[in-house]
Protein backbone atom coordinates (compact mmCIF):
# COMPACT_ATOMS: atom_id res chain seq x y z
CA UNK A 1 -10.16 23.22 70.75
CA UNK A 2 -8.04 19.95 70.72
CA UNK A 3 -6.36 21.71 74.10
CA UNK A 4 -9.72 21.77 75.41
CA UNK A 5 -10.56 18.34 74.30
CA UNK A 6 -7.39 16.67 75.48
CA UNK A 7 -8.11 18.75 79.12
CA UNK A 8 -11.20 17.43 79.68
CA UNK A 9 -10.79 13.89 78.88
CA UNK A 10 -7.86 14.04 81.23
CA UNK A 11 -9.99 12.01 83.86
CA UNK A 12 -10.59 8.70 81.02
CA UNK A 13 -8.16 6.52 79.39
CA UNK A 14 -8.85 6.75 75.75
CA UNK A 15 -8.72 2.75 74.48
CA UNK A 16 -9.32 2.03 70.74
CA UNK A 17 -9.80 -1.66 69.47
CA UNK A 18 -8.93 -1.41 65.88
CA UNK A 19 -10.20 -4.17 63.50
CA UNK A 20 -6.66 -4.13 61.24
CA UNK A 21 -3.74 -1.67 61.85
CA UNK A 22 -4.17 0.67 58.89
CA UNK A 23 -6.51 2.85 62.00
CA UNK A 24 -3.04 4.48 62.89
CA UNK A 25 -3.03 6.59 60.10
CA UNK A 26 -3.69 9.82 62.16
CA UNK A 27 -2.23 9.29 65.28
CA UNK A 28 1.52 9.72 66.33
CA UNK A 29 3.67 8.64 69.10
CA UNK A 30 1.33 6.12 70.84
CA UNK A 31 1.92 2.30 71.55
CA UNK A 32 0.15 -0.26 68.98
CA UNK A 33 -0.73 -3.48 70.90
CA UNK A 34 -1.34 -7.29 69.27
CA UNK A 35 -1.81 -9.08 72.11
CA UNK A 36 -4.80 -7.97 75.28
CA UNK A 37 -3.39 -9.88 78.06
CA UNK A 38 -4.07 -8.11 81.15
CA UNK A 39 -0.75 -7.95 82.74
CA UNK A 40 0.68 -6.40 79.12
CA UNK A 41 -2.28 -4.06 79.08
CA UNK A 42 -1.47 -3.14 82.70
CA UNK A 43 2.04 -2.03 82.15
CA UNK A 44 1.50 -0.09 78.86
CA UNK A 45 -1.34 1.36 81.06
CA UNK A 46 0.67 2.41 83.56
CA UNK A 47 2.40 5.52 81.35
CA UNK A 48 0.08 8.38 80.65
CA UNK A 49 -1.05 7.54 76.77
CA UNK A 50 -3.50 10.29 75.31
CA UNK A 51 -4.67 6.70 73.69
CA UNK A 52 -3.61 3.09 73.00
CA UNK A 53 -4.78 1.12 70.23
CA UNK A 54 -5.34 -2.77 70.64
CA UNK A 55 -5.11 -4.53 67.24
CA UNK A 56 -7.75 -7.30 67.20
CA UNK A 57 -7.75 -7.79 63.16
CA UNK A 58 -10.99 -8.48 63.44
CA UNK A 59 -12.42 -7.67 59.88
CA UNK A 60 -10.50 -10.56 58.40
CA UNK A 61 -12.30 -13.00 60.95
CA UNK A 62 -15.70 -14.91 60.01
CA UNK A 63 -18.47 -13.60 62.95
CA UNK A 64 -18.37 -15.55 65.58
CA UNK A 65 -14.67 -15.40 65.92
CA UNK A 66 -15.03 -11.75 65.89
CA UNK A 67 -17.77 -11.57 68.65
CA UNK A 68 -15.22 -13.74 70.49
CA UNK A 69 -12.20 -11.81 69.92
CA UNK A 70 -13.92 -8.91 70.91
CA UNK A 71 -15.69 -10.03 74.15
CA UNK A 72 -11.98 -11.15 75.02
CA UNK A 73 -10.90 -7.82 74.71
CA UNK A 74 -13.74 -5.99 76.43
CA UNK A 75 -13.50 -8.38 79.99
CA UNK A 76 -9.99 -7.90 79.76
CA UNK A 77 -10.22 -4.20 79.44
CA UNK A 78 -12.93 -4.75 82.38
CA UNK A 79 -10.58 -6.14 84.48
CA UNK A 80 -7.50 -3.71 84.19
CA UNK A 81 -9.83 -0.99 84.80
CA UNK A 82 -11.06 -2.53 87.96
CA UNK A 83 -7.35 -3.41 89.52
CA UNK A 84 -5.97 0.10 88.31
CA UNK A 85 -8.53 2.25 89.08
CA UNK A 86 -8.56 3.65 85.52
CA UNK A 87 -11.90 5.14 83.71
CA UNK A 88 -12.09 3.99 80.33
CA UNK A 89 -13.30 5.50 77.17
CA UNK A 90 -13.80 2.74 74.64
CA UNK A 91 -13.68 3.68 70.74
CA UNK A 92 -14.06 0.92 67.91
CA UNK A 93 -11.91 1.82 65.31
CA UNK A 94 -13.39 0.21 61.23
CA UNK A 95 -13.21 0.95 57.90
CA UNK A 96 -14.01 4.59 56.53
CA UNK A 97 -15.79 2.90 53.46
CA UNK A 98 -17.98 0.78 55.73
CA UNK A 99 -16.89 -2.80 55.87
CA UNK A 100 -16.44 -4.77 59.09
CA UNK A 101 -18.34 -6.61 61.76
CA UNK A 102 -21.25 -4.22 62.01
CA UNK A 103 -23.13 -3.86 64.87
CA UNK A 104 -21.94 -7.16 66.11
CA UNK A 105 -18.70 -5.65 67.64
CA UNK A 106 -20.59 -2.58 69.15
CA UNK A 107 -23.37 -4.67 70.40
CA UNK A 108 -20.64 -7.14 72.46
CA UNK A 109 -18.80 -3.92 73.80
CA UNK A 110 -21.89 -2.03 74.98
CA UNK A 111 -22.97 -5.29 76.84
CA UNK A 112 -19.75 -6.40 78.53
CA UNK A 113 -18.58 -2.80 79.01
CA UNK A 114 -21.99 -2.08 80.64
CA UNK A 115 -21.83 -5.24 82.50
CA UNK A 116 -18.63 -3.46 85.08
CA UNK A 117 -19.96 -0.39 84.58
CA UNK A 118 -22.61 2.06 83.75
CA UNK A 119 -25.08 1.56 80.66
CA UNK A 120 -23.90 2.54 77.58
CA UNK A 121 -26.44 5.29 76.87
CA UNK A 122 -25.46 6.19 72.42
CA UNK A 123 -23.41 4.56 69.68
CA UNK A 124 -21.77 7.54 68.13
CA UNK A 125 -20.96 6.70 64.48
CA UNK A 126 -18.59 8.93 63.05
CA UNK A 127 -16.90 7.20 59.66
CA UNK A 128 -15.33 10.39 58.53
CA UNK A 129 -11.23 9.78 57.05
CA UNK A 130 -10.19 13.45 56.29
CA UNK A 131 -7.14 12.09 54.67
CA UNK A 132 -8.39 9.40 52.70
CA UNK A 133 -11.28 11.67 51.31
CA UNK A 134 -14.01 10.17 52.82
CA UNK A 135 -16.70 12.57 53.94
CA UNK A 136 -20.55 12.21 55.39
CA UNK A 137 -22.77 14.94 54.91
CA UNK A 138 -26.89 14.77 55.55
CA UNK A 139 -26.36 11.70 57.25
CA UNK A 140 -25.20 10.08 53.52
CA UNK A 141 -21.50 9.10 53.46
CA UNK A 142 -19.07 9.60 50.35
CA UNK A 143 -15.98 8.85 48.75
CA UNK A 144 -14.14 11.57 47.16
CA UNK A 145 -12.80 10.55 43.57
CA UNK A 146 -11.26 12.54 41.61
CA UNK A 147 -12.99 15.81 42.15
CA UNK A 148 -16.52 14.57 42.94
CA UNK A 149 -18.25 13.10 46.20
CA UNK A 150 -19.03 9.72 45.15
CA UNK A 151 -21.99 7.68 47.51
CA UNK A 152 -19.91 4.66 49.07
CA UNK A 153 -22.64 2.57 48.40
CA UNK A 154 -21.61 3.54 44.21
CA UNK A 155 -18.16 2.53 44.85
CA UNK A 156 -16.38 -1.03 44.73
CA UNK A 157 -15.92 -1.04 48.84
CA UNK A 158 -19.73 -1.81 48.66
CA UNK A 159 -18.98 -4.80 46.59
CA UNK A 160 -17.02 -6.37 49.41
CA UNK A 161 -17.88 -10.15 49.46
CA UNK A 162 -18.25 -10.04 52.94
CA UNK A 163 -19.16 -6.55 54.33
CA UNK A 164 -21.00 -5.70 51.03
CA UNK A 165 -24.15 -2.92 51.91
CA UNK A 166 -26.53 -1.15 49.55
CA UNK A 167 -27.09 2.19 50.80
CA UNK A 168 -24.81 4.83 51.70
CA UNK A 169 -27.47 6.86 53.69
CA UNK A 170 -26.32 5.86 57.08
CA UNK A 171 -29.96 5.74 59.14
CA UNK A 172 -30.93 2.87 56.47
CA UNK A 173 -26.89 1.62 56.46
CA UNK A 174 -27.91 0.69 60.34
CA UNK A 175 -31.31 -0.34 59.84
CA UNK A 176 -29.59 -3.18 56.56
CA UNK A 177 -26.70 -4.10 58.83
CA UNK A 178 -28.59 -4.86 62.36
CA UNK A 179 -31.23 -6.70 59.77
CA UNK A 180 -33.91 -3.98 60.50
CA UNK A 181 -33.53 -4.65 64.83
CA UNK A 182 -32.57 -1.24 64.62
CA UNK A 183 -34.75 0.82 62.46
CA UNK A 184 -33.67 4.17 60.88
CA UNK A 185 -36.22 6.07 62.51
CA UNK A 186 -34.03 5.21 65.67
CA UNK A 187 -30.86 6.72 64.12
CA UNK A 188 -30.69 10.80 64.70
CA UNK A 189 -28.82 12.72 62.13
CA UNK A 190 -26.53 15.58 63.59
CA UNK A 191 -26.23 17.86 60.60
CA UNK A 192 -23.07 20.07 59.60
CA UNK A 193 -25.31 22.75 59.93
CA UNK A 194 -26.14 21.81 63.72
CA UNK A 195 -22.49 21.25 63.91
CA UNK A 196 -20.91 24.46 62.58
CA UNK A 197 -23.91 27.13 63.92
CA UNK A 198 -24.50 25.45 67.09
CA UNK A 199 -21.01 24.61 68.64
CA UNK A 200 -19.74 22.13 71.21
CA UNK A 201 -23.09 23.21 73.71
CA UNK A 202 -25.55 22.41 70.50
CA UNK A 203 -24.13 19.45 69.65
CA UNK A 204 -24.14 18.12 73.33
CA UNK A 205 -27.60 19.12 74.32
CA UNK A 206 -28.64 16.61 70.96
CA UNK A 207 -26.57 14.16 72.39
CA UNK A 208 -28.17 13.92 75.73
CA UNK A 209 -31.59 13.51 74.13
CA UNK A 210 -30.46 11.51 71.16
CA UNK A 211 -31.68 7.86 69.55
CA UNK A 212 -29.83 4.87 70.39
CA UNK A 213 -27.50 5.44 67.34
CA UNK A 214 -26.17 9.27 66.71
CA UNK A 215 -24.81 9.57 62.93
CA UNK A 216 -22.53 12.50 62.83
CA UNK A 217 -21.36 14.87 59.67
CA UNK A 218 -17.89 16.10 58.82
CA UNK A 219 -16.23 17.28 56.30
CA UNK A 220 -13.06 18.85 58.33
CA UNK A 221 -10.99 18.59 61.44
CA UNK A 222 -12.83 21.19 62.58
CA UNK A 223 -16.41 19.49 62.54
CA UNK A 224 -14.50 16.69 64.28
CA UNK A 225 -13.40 18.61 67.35
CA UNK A 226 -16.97 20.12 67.87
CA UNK A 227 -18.46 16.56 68.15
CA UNK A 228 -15.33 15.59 70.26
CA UNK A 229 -15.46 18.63 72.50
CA UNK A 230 -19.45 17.76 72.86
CA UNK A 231 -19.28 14.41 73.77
CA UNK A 232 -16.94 14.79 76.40
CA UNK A 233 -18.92 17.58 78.24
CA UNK A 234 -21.67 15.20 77.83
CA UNK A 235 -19.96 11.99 79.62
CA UNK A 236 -19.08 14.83 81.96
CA UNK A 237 -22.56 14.72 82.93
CA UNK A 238 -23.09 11.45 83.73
CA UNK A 239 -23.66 9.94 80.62
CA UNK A 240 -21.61 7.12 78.62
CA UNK A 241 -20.80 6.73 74.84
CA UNK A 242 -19.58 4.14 72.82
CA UNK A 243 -17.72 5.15 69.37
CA UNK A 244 -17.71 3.67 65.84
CA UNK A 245 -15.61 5.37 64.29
CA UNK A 246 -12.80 6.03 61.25
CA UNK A 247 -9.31 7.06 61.97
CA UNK A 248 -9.77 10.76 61.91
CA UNK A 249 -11.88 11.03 64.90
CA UNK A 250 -9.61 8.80 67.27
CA UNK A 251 -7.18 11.80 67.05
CA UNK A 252 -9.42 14.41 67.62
CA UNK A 253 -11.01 12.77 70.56
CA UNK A 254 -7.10 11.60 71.91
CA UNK A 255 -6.25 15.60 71.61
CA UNK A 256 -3.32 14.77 69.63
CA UNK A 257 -2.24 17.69 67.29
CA UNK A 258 -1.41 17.60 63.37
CA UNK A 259 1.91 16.04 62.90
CA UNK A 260 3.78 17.02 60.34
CA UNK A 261 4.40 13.92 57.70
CA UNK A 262 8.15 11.62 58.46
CA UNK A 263 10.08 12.20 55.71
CA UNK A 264 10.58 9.09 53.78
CA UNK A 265 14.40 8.60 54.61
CA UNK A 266 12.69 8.22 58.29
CA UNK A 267 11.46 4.88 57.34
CA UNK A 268 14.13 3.40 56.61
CA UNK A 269 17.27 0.98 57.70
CA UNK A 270 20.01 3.24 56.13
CA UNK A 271 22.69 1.12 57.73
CA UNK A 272 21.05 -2.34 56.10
CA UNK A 273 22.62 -3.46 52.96
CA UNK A 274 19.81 -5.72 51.25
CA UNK A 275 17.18 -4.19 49.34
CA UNK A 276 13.60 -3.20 50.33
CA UNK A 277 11.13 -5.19 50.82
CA UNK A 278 7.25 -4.49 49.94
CA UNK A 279 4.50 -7.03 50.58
CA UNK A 280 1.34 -6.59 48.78
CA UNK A 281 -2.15 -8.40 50.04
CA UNK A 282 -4.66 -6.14 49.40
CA UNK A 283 -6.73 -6.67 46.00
CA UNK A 284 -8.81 -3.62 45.81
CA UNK A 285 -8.86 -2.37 42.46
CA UNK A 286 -6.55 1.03 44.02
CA UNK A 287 -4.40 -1.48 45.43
CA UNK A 288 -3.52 -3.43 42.10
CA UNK A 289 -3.50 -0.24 40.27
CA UNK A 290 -0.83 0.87 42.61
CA UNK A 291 0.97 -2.26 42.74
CA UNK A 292 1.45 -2.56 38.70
CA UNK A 293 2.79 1.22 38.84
CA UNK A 294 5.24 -0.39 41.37
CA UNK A 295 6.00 -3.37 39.51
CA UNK A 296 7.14 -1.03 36.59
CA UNK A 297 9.71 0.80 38.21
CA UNK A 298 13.22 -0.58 36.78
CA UNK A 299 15.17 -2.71 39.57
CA UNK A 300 12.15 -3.94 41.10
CA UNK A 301 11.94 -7.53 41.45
CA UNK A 302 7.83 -8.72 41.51
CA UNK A 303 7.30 -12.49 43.26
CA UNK A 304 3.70 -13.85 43.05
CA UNK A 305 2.22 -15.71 45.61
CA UNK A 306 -0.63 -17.95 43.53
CA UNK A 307 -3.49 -17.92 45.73
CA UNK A 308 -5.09 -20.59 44.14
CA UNK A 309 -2.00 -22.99 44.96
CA UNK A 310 -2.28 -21.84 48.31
CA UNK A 311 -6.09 -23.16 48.71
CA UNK A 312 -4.68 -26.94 48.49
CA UNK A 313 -2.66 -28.26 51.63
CA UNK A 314 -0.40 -30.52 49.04
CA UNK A 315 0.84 -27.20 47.33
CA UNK A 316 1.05 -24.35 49.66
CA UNK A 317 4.44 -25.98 51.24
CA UNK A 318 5.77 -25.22 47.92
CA UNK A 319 4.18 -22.35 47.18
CA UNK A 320 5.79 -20.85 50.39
CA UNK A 321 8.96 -21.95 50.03
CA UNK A 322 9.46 -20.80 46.77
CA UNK A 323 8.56 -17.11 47.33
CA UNK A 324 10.55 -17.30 50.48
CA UNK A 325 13.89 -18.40 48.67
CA UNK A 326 12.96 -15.80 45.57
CA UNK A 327 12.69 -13.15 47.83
CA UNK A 328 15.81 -13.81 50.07
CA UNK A 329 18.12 -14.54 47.34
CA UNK A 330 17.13 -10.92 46.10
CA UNK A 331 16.77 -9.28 48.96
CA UNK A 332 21.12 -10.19 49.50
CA UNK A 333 21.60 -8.86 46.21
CA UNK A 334 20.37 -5.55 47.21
CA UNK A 335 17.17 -5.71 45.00
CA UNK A 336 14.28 -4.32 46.34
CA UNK A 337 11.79 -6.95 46.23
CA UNK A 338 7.95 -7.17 46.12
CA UNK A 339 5.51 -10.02 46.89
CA UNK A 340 2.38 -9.99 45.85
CA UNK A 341 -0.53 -12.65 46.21
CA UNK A 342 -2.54 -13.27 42.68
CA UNK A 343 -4.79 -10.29 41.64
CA UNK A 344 -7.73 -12.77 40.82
CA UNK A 345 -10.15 -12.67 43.81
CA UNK A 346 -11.65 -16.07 44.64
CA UNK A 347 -14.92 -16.48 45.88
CA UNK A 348 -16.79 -19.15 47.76
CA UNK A 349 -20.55 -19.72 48.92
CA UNK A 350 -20.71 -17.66 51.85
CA UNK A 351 -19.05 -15.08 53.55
CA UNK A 352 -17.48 -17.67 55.91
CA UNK A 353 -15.61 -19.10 53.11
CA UNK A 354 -14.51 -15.85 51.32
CA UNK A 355 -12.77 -14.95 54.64
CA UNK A 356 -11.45 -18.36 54.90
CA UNK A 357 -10.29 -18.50 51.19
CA UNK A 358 -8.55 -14.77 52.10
CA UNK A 359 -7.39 -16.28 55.57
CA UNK A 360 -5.55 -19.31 53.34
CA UNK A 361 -3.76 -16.24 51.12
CA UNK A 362 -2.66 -14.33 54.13
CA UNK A 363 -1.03 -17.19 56.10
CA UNK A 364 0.72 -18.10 53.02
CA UNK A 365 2.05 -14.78 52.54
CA UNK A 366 2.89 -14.38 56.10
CA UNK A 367 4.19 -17.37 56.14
CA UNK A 368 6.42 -16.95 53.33
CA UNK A 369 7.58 -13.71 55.04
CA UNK A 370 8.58 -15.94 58.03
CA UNK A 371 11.09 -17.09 55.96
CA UNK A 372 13.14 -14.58 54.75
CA UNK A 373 16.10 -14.43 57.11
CA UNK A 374 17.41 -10.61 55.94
CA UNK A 375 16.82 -7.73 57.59
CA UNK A 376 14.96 -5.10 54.58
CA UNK A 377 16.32 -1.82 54.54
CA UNK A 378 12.74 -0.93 54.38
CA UNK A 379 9.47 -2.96 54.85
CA UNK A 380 6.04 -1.86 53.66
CA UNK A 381 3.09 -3.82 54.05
CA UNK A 382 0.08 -3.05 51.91
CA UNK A 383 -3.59 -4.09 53.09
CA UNK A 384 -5.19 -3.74 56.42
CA UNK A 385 -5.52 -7.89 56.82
CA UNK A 386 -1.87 -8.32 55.14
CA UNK A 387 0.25 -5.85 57.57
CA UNK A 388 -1.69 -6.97 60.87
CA UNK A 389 -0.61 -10.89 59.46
CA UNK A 390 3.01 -10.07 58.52
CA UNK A 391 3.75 -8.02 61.93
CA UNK A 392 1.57 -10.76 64.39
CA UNK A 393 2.93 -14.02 62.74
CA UNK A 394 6.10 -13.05 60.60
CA UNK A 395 7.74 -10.56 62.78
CA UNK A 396 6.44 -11.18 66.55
CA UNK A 397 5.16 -8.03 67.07
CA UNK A 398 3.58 -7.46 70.21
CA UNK A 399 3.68 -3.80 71.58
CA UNK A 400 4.90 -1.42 68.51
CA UNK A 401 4.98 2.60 68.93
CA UNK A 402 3.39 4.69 66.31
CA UNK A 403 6.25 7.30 64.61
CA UNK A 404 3.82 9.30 62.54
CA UNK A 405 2.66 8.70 58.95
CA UNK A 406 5.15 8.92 55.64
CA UNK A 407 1.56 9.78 53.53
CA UNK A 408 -1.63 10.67 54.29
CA UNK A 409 -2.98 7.87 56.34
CA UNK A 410 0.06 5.57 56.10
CA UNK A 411 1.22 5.11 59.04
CA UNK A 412 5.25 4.03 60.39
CA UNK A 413 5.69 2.31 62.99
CA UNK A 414 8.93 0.85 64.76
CA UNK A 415 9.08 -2.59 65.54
CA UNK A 416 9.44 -3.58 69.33
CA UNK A 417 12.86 -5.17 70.74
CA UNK A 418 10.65 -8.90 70.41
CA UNK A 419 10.32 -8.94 66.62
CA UNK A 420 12.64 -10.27 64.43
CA UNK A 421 13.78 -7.06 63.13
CA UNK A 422 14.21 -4.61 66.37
CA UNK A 423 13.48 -1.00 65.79
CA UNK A 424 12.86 -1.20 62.09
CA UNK A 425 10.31 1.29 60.32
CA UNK A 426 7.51 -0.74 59.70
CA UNK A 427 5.07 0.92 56.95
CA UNK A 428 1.97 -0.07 57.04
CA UNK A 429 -0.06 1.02 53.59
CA UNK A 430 -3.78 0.31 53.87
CA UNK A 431 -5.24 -0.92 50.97
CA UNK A 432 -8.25 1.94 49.92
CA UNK A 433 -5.57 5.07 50.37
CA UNK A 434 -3.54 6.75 47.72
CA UNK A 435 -3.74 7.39 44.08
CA UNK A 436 -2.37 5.09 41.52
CA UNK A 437 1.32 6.36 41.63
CA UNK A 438 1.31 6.48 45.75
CA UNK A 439 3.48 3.60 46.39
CA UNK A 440 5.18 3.41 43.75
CA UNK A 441 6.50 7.20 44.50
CA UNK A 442 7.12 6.23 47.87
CA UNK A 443 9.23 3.54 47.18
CA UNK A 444 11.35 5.73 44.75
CA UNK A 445 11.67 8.47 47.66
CA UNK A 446 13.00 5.09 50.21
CA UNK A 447 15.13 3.30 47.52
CA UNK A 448 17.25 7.60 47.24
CA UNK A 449 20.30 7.44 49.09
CA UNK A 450 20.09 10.59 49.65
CA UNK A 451 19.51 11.49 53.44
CA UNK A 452 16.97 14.20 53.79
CA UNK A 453 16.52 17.00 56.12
């Protein structure tokens, strides 16, 4: 089916604007852009991509800097695709547990992309992560735990302090989110029943005569390519989608087949004589879990950025340049080193300030990162708002190419010939994805001399 898919999307360029990098965590051999200047765009354009993913990092922005980044993006896409000719498909890569800039970025797409263009006609919403174990069934999406199918609205995602959401039923997720201007009686539900009995010609004739939003179910690859396969015959026909989707689906609808996973040894600097070098941002509870199982492991040196320090002008200098001289002196020692900013979340009035309190954190840590003059023999970054920071404004990253994934939904990269670190593996963990022992297992596999097959 993905043959079939990839076939008959030939004719469209396949564009995702992904709100932090961890949405590479399916795909594999594909160019990862920071920057949306036309001219870049142009060029990377020029090659036939399946798909290209433009990193806007929007989630860690307050609104209205999101609405801007993304109308930025959308004229610019506009305008390549009127000087090259090019039909674009646009997909909005977020977060599998629901957090980001909901509708708000889909809303400013469908209005500038419609504005060169044909109306968009359906917002297909499709939040699916095989890999990470996130699943939607009867329109109500879950997070798999353990054993059982956990409502993501029961989970500590929907605690966020500034994409928080009640339900997990996604016609009334829509309906909280666009503050009731779109009600759930205007979101249709295509069922895994409709999806698995009826096929790609089901699926497409529901399309066609769908609501304004479509929610779809999945719980496999499989599901995925029906929906895929369906919504490109029905473009075919005239129509045009927009996509809101998780990572799972950009792969499916790119055509791009299973990869198998890089072994670890293939993300790493094996002629580079300093140690490793992990950078941890993310303060999910799975995220500090698997930081202290990291932070454990003999030889590993832990450096902790204080985020409250960070908050006051007078002490972030210091703040920074303290981690940044910890971590180099290690670093030339051969210790792998990580840096961490303080587990204790701090909270302000509004959702502007919690994004500006984690902003504060980030350009600390990024900042500190700056700093450290030695190239890592390996470098993982761990959070969605932490690795988009530490490759945009520590290592100049501005066009990277996707390798594959060392996990399930972590994906490698390799750094561009403008960074600071040319053609290193750059790992990029997201922060909701692996069990308590997955980085610290990781690292043990990078830190083995041993080069395997």
């Amino acid at each position: 089916m993905l043959t079939c898919i990839r076939k008959e999307a030939s004719t469209v360029q396949l564009v995702v604007l992904d709100d932090d990098p961890t949405g590479t965590q399916t795909v594999h051999g594909i160019p990862v852009l920071t920057t949306w200047e036309v001219e870049t765009l142009i060029q990377v354009l020029g090659r036939d991509w399946p798909v290209i993913y433009i990193l806007t990092n929007s989630r860690s922005m307050a609104p209205i800097e999101a609405e801007k980044i993304t109308r930025q993006v959308a004229k610019a896409l506009t305008e390549v695709s009127s000087r090259t000719g090019k039909s674009l498909r646009v997909l909005s890569r977020s977060d599998s547990t629901l957090r980001g800039h909901f509708p708000l970025e889909t809303d400013v797409l469908a209005a500038e992309l419609a504005a060169a263009g044909p109306p968009i006609g359906r917002l297909l919403l499709v939040p699916a992560f095989i890999e990470g174990g996130r699943y939607t069934l009867s329109g109500t999406h879950y997070l798999q735990i353990g054993d059982e199918l956990v409502p993501t609205a029961d989970t500590e995602f929907a605690l966020d302090a500034s994409f928080g959401y009640r339900t997990s039923y996604l016609p009334d997720w829509v309906a909280e989110k666009s503050g009731e201007r779109i009600q759930a009686s205007q979101v249709t539900v295509i069922s895994l029943d409709e999806i698995r009995k009826g096929g790609p010609e089901h699926v497409a004739s529901r399309l066609l005569n769908a609501s304004e939003v479509v929610s779809i179910d999945a719980l496999s690859y499989r599901d995925l390519e029906v929906v895929a396969l369906a919504a490109v015959r029905a473009e075919s026909l005239g129509n045009r989608f927009l996509f809101r989707t998780g990572a799972s689906f950009v792969r499916v609808l790119a055509g791009l087949p299973e990869l198998p996973l890089l072994s670890p040894q293939a993300a790493v600097d094996r002629q580079a004589e300093a140690g490793g070098l992990c950078i941890v941002g993310s303060y999910v509870e799975r995220s500090s879990d698997q930081l202290a199982r990291l932070l454990s492991l003999p030889g590993v040196k832990g450096i902790e950025l204080r985020a409250e320090s960070v908050q006051r002008p007078e002490q972030a200098e210091a703040e920074i340049q303290t981690v940044a001289s910890d971590a180099s002196a290690a670093l030339i020692e051969g210790e792998d080193v990580v840096i961490f900013s303080s587990r204790k979340v701090l909270k302000g009035g509004s959702q502007e300030e919690n994004l500006a309190i984690c902003r504060r954190v980030s350009l600390a840590l990024t900042g500190a990162v700056a700093r450290i003059a030695v190239r890592p023999r390996f470098f993982i970054a761990k959070g969605g708002i932490s690795s988009h920071d530490v490759a945009t404004r520590s290592l100049g990253v501005r066009v990277a190419l996707v390798l594959g994934q060392v996990l399930p939904g972590v994906p490698v990269w390799e750094l561009g010939s403008e960074t600071r670190f040319p053609g290193l593996p750059y790992v990029v963990f997201p922060g909701n994805v692996g069990g308590p022992d997955a980085l610290a297992t990781l690292v043990q596999s990078m830190r083995s001399k041993t080069v395997l097959s």
